[in-house]
Protein backbone atom coordinates (compact mmCIF):
# COMPACT_ATOMS: atom_id res chain seq x y z
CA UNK A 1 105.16 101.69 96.06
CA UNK A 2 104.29 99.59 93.32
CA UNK A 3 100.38 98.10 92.99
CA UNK A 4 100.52 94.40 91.77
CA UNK A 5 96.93 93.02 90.61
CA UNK A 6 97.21 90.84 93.80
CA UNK A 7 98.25 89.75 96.86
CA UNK A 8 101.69 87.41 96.91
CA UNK A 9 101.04 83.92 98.29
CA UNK A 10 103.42 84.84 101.53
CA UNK A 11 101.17 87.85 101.79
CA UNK A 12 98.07 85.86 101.70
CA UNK A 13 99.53 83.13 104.16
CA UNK A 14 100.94 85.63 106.46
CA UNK A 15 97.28 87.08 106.68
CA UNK A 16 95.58 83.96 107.88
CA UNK A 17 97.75 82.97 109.91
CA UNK A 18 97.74 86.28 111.82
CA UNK A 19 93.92 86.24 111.66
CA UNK A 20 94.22 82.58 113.21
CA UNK A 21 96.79 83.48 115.83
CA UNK A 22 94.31 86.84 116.58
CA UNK A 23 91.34 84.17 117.12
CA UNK A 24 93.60 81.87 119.23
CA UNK A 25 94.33 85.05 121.30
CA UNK A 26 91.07 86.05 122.06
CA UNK A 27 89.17 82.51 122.69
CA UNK A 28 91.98 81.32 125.10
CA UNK A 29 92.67 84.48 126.38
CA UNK A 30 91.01 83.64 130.08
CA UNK A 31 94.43 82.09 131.72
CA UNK A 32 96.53 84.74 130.93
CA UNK A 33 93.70 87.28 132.28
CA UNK A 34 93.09 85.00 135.37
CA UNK A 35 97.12 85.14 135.88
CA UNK A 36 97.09 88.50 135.42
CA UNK A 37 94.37 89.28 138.42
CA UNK A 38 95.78 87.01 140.57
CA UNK A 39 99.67 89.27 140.15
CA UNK A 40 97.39 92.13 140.80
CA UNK A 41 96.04 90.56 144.09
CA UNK A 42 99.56 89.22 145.27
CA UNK A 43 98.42 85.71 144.93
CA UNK A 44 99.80 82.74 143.47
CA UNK A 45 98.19 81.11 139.96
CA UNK A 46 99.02 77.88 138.78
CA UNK A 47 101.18 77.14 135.86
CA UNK A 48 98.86 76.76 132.37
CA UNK A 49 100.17 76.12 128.68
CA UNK A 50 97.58 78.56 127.57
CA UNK A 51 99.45 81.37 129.14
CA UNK A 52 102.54 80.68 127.49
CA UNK A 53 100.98 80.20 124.61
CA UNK A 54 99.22 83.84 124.82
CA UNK A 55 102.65 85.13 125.58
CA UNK A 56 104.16 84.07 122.55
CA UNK A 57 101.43 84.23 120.42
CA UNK A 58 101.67 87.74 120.79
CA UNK A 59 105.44 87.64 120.08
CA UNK A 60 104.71 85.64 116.80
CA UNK A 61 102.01 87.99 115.78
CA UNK A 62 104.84 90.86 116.24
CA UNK A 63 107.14 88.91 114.34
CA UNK A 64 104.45 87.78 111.15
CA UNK A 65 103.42 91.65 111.42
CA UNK A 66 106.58 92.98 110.86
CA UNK A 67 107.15 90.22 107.96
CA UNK A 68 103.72 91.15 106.51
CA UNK A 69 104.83 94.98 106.49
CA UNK A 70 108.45 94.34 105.04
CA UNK A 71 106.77 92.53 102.33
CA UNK A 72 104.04 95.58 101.40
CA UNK A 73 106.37 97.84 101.07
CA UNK A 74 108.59 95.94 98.94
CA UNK A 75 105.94 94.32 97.30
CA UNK A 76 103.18 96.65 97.38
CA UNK A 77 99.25 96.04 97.60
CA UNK A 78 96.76 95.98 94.60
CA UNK A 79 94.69 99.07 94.26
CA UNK A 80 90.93 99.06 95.64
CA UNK A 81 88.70 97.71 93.18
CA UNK A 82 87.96 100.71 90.48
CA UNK A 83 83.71 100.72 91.08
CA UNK A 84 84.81 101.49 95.29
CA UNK A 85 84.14 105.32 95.75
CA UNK A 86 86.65 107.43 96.76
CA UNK A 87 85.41 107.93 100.89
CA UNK A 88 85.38 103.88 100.83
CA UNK A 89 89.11 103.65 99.31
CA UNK A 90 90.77 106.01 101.54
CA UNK A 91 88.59 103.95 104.69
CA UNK A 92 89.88 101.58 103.32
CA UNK A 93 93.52 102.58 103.33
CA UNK A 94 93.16 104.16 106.57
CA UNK A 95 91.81 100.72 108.29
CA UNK A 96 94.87 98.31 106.19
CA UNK A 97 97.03 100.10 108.17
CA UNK A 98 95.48 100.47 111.31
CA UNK A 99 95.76 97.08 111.84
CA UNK A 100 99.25 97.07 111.01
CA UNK A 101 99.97 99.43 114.08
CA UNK A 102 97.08 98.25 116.33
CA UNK A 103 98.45 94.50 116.35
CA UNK A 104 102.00 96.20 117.26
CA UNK A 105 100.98 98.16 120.39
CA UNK A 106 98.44 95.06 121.49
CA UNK A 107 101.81 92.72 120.74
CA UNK A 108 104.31 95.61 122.15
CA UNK A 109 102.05 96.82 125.38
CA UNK A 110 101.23 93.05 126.15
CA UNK A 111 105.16 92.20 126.43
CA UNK A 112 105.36 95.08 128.79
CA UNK A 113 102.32 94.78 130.63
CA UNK A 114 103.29 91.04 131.40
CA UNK A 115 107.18 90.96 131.68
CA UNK A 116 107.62 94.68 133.41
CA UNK A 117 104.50 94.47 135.44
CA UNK A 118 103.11 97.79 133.48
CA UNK A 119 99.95 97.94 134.62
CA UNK A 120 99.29 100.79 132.31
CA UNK A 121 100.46 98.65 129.26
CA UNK A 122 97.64 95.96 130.12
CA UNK A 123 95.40 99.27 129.99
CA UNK A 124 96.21 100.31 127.40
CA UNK A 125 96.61 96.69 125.68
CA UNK A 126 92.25 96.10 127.20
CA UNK A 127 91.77 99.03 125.14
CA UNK A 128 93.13 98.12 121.81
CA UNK A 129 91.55 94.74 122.04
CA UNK A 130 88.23 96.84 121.69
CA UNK A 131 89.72 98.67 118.59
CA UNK A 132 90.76 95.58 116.98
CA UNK A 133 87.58 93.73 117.30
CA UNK A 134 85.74 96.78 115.92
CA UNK A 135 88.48 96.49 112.64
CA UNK A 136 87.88 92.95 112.72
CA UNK A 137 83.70 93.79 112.42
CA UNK A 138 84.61 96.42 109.67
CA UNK A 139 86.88 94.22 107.67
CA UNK A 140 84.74 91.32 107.63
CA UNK A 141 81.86 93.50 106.68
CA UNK A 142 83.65 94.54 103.70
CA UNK A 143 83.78 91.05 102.10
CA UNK A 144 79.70 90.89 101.65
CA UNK A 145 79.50 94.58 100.58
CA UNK A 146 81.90 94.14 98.06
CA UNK A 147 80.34 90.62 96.89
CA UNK A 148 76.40 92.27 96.97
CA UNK A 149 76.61 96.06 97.25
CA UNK A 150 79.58 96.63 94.64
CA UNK A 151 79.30 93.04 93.11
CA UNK A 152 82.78 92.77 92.68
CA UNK A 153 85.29 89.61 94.49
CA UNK A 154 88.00 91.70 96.36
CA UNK A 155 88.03 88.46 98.78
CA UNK A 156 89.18 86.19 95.85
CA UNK A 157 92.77 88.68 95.90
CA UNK A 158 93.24 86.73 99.74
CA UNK A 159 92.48 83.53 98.64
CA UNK A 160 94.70 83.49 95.54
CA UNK A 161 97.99 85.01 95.02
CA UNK A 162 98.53 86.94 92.17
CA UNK A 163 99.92 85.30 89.16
């Protein structure tokens, strides 16, 4: 895999429009859950854009995930900055591509919990919401340690692509 000094500009759009998408998912996230209890209860629920929009927000955040992916392993990823100690990089690593695969089983379990009725997907879909808030807490963390602790601008590589 090949380690540019930055991030591509589709690489950089494709992450903040996923992170938009991700905040659209969770802050109008109450029809589809509303929906979803009154399936559970046998009762009817009236139509609402917001649950449509839910459903294929998560579809769109499969699709732009899959995009992002195809594009870092064609493209690659810069290397952590060099002052970032070694237990930090391979965090690091480990938490790029967590989100990766925790967006695709929220994206993949949500499909099935809504369109096959799996009532274990939405289970297991409840849970990784938890994990990816707690990746969303540890990545945005990262941008002030790396401004004060490391003093170096890793968040500039998201903001501009790589010339």
């Amino acid at each position: 895999m090949t380690h540019p000094t930055g991030y591509s500009g589709a690489q950089i759009a494709l992450h903040w429009i996923v992170a938009l998408l991700v905040a659209g998912q969770y802050i109008f996230k109450d029809s589809i859950a509303s929906a979803w209890d009154a399936i559970r209860q046998g009762t009817d629920y009236a139509f609402d854009p917001l649950i449509l929009a839910h459903v294929a927000g998560g579809g769109l955040i499969f699709a732009l995930i899959l995009w992002r992916l195809a594009l870092r392993l064609t493209h690659g990823a810069p290397l952590p900055p060099e002052n970032e100690p070694a237990p930090l990089k391979a965090l690091s690593h480990v938490a790029h591509w967590a989100f990766y695969a925790v967006l695709a089983i929220m994206s993949v379990s949500g499909a099935l919990a809504w369109f096959a009725d799996l009532t274990v997907a939405a289970q297991v879909h409840n849970v990784f919401k938890v994990i990816l808030l707690a990746l969303i807490a540890l990545h945005v963390l990262a941008i002030p340690f790396h401004r004060i602790v490391l003093k170096n601008n890793v968040m500039i590589r998201m903001i501009r692509p790589a010339e």
